[in-house]
PDB file of N, CA and C in Angstrom:
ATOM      1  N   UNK A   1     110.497 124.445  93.370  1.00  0.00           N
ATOM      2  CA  UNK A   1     110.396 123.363  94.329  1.00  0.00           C
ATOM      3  C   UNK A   1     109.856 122.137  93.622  1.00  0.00           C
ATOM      4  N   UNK A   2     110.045 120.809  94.397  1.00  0.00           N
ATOM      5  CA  UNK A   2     109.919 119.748  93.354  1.00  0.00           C
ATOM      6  C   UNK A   2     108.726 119.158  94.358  1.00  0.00           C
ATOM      7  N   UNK A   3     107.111 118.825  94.147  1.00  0.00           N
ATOM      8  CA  UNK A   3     106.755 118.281  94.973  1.00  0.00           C
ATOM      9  C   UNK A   3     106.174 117.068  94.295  1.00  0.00           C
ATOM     10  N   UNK A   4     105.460 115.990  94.851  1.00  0.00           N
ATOM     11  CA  UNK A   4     105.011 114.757  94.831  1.00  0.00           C
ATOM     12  C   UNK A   4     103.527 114.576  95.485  1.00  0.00           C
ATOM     13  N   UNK A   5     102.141 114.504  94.790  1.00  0.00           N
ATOM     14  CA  UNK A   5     100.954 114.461  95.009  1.00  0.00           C
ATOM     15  C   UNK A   5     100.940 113.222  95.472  1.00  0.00           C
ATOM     16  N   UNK A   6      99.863 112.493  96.251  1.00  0.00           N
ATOM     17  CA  UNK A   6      99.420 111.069  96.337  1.00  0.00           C
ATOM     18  C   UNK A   6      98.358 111.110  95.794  1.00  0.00           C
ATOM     19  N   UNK A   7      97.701 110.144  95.845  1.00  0.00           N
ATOM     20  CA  UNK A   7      96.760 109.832  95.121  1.00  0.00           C
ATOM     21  C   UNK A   7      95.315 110.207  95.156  1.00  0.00           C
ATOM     22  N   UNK A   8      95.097 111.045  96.697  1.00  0.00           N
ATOM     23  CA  UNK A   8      94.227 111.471  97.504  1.00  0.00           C
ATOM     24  C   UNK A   8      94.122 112.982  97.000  1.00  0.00           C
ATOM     25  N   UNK A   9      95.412 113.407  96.136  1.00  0.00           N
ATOM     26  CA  UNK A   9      95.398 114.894  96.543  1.00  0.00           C
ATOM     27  C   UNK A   9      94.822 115.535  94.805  1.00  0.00           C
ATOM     28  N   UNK A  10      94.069 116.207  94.816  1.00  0.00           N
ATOM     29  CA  UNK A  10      93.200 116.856  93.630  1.00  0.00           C
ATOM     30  C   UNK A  10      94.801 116.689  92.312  1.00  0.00           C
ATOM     31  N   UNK A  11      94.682 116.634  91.431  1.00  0.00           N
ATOM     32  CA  UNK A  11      95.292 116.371  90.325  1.00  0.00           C
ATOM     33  C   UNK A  11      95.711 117.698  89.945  1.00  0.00           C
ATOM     34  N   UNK A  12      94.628 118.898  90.345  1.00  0.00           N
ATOM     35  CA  UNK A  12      94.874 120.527  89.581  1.00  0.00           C
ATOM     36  C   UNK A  12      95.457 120.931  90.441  1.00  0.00           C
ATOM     37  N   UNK A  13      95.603 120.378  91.590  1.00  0.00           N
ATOM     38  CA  UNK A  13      96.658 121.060  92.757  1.00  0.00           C
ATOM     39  C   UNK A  13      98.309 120.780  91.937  1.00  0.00           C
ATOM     40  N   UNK A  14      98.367 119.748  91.010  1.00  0.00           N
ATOM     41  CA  UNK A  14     100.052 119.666  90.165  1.00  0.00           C
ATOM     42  C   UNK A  14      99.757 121.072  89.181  1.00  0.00           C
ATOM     43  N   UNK A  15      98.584 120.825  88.236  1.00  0.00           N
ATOM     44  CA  UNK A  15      98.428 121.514  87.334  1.00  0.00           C
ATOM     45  C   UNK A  15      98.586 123.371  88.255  1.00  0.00           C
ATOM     46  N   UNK A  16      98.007 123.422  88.827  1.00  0.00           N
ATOM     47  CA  UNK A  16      98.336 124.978  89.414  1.00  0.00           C
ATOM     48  C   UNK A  16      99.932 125.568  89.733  1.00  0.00           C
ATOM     49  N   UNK A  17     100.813 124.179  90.579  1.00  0.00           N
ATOM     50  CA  UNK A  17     101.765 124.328  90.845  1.00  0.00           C
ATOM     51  C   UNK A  17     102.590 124.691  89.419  1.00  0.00           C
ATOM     52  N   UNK A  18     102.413 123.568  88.736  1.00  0.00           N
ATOM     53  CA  UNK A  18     103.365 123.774  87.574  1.00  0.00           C
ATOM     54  C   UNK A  18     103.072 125.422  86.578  1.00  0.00           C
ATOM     55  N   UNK A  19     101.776 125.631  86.534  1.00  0.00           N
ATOM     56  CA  UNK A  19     101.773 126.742  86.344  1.00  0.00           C
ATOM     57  C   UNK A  19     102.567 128.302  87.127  1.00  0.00           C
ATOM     58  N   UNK A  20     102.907 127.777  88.370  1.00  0.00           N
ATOM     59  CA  UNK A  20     103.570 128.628  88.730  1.00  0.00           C
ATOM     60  C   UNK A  20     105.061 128.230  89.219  1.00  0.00           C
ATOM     61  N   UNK A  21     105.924 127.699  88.101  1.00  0.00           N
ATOM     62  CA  UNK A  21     106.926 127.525  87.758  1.00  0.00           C
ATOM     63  C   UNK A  21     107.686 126.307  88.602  1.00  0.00           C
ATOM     64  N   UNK A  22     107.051 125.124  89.496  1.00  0.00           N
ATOM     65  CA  UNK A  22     107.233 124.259  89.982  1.00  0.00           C
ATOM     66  C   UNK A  22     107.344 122.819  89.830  1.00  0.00           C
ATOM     67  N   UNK A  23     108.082 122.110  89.688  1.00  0.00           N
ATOM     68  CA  UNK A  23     108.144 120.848  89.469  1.00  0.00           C
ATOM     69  C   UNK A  23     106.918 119.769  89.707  1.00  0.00           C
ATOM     70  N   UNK A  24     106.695 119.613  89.408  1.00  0.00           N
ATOM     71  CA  UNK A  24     104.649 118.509  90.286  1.00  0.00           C
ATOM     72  C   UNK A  24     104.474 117.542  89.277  1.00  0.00           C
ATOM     73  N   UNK A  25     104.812 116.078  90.275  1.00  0.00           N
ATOM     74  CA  UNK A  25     104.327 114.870  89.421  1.00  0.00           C
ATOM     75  C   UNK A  25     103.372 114.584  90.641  1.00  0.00           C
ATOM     76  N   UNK A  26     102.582 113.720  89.936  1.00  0.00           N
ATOM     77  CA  UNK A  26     101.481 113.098  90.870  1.00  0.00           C
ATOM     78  C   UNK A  26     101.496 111.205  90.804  1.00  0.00           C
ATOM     79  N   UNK A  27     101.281 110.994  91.885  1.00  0.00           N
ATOM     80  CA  UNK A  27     101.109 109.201  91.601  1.00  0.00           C
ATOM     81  C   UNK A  27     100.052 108.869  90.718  1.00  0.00           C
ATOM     82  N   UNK A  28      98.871 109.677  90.757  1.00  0.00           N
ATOM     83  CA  UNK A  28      98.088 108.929  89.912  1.00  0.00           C
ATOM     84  C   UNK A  28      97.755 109.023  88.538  1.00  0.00           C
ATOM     85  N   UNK A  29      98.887 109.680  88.016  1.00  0.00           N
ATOM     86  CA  UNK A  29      99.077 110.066  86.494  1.00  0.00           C
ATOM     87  C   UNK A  29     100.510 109.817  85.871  1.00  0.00           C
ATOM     88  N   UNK A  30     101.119 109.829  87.247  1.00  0.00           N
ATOM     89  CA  UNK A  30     102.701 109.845  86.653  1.00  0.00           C
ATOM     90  C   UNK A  30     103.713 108.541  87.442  1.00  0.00           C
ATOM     91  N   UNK A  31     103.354 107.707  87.471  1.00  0.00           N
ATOM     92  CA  UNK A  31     103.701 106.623  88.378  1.00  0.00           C
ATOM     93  C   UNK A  31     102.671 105.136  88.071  1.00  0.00           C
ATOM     94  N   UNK A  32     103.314 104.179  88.909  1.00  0.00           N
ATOM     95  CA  UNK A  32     102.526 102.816  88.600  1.00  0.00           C
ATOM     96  C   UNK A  32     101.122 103.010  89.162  1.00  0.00           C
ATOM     97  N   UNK A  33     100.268 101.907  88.862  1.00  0.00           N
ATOM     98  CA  UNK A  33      99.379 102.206  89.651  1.00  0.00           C
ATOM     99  C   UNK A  33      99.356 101.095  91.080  1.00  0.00           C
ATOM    100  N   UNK A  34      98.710 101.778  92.592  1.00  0.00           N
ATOM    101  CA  UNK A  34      98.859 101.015  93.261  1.00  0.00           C
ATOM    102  C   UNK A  34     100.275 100.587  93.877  1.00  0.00           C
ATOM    103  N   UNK A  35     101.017 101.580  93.954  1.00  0.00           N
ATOM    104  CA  UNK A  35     101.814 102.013  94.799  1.00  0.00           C
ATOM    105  C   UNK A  35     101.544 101.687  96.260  1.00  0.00           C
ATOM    106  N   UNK A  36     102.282 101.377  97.101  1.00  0.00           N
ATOM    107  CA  UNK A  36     101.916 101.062  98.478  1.00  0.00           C
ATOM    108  C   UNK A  36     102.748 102.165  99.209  1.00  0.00           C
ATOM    109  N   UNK A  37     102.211 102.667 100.261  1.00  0.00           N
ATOM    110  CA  UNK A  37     102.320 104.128 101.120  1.00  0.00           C
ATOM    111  C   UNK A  37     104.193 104.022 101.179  1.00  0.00           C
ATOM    112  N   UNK A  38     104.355 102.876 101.171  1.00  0.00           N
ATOM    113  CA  UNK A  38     106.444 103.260 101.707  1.00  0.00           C
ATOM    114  C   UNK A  38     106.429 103.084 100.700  1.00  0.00           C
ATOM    115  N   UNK A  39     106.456 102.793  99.241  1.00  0.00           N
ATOM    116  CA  UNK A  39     106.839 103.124  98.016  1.00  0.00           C
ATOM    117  C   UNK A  39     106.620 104.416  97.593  1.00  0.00           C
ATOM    118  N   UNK A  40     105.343 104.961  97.834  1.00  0.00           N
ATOM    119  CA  UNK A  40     105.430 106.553  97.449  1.00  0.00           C
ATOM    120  C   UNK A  40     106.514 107.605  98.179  1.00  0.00           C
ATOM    121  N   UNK A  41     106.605 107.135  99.538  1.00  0.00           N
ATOM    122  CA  UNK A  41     107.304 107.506 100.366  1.00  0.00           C
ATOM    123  C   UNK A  41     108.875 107.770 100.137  1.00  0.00           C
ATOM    124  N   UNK A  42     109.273 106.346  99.513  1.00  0.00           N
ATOM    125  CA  UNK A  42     110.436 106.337  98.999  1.00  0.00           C
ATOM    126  C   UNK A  42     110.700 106.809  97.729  1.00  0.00           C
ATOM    127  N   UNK A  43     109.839 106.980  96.848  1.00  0.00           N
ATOM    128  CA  UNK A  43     109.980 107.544  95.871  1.00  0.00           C
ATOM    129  C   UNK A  43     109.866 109.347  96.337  1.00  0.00           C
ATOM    130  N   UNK A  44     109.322 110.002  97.082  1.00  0.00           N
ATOM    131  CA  UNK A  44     109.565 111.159  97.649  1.00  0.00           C
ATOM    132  C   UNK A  44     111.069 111.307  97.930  1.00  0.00           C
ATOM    133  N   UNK A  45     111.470 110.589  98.643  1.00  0.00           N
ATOM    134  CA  UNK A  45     113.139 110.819  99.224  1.00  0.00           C
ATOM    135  C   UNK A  45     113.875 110.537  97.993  1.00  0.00           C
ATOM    136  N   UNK A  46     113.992 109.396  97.348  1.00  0.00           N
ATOM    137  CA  UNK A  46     114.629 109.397  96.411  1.00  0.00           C
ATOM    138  C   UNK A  46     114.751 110.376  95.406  1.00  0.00           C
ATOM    139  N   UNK A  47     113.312 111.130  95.440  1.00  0.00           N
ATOM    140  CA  UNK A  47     113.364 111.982  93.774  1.00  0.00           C
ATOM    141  C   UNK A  47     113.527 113.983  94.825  1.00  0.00           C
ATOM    142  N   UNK A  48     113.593 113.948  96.086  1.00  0.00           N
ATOM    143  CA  UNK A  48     113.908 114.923  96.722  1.00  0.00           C
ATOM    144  C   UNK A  48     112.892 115.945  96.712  1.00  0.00           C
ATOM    145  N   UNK A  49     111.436 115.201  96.900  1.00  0.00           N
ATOM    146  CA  UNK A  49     110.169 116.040  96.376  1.00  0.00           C
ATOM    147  C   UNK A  49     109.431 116.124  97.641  1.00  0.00           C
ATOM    148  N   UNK A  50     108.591 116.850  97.900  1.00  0.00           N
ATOM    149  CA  UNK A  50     107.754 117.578  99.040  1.00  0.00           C
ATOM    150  C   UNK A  50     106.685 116.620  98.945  1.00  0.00           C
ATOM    151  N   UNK A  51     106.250 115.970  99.285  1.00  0.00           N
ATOM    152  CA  UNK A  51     104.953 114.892  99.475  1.00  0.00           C
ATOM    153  C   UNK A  51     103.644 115.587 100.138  1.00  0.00           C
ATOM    154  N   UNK A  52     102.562 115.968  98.980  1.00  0.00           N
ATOM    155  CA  UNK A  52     101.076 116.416  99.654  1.00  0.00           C
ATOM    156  C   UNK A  52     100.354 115.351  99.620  1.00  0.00           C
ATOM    157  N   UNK A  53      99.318 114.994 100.371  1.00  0.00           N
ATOM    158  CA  UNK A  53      98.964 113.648 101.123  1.00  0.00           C
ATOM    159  C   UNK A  53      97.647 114.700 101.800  1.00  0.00           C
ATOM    160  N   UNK A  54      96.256 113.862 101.784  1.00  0.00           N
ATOM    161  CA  UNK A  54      95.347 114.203 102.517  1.00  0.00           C
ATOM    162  C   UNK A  54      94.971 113.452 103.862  1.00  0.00           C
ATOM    163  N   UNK A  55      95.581 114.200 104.827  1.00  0.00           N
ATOM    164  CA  UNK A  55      94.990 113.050 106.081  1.00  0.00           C
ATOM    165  C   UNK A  55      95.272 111.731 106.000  1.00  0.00           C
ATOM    166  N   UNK A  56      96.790 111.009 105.796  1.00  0.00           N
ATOM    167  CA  UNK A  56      96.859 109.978 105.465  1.00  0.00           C
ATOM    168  C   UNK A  56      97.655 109.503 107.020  1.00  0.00           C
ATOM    169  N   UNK A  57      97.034 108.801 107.706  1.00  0.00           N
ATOM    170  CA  UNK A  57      97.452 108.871 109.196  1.00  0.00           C
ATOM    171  C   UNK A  57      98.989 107.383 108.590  1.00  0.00           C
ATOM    172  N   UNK A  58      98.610 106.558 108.075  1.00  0.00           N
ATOM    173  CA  UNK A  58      99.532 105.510 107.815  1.00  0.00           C
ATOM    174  C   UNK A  58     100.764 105.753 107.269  1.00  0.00           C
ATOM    175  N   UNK A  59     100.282 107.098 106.212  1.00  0.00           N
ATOM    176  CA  UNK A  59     101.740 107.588 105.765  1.00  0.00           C
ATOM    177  C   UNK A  59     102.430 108.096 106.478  1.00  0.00           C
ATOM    178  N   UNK A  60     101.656 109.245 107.564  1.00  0.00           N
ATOM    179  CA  UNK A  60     102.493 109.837 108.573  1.00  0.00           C
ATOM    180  C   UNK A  60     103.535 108.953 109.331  1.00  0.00           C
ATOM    181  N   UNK A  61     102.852 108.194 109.990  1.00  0.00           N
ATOM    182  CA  UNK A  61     103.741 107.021 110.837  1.00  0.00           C
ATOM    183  C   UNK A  61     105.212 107.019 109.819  1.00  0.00           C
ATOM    184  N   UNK A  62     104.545 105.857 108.717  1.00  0.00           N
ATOM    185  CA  UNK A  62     106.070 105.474 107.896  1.00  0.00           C
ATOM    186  C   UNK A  62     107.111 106.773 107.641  1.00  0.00           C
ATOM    187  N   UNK A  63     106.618 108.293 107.247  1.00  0.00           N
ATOM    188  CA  UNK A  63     107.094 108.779 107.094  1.00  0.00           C
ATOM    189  C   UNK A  63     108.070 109.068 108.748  1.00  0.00           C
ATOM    190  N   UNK A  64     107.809 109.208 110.259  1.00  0.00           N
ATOM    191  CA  UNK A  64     108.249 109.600 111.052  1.00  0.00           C
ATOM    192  C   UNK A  64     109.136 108.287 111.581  1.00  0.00           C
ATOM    193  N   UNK A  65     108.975 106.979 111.248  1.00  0.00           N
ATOM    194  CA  UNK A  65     110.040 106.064 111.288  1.00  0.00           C
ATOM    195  C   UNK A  65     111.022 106.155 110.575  1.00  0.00           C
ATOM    196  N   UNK A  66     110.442 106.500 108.852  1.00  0.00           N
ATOM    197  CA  UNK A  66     112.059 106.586 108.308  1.00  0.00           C
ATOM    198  C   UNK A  66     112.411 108.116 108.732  1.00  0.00           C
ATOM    199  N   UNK A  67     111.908 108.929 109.048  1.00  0.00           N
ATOM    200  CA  UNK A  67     113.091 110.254 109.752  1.00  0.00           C
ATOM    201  C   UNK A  67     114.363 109.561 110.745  1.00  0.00           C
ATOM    202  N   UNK A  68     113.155 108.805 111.594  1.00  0.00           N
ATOM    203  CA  UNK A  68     114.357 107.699 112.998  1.00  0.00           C
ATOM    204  C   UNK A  68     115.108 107.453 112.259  1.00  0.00           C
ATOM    205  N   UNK A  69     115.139 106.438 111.255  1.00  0.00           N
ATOM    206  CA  UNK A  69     116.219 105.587 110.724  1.00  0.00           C
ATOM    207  C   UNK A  69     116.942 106.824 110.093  1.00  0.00           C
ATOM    208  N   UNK A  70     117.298 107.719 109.904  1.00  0.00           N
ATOM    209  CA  UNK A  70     117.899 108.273 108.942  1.00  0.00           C
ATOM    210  C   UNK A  70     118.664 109.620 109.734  1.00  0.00           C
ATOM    211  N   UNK A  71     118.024 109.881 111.324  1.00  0.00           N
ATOM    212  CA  UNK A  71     118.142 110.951 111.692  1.00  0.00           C
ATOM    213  C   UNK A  71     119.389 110.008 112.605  1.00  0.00           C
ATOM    214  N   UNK A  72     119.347 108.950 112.674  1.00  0.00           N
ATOM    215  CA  UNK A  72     120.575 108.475 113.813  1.00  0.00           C
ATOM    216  C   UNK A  72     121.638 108.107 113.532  1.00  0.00           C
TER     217      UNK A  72
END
C-alpha cells in the first residue's frame, strides 16, 4: 500500500510501515516545506496514497469537498 504522512503524524510511523513492505513518504522529510492542507491533499490523489493526518479538522473538510467534486 502506498501511504502519505502529514506533518503532524510521528515520522517512525513511515519508518515502521516501510519496514513492513509498504510504500511511506512523509511531508516533512520528503516534500517542500510548508505545504498548505489542499496541496498535501492533492498530492495524496495525485500520487494514489492513503493520507495519515492527526485530528486535522481543516483537512477533513477539503478532503470531503473534493470527494463532491469528483463523486458527481
Amino acid at each position: 500500500m502506498r501511504f502519505l504522512l502529514d506533518e503532524n503524524a510521528e515520522y517512525r510511523l513511515a519508518l515502521f510501515l516501510r519496514a513492513h513492505d509498504h510504500n511511506a513518504t512523509s511531508i516533512a522529510r520528503d516534500y517542500a516545506q510548508g505545504m498548505s492542507d489542499r496541496d498535501i491533499l492533492d498530492v495524496a490523489y495525485r500520487e494514489q496514497r492513503i493520507l495519515i493526518t492527526r485530528r486535522d479538522q481543516p483537512m477533513a473538510k477539503l478532503h470531503a469537498r473534493k470527494r463532491q467534486r469528483i463523486d458527481c
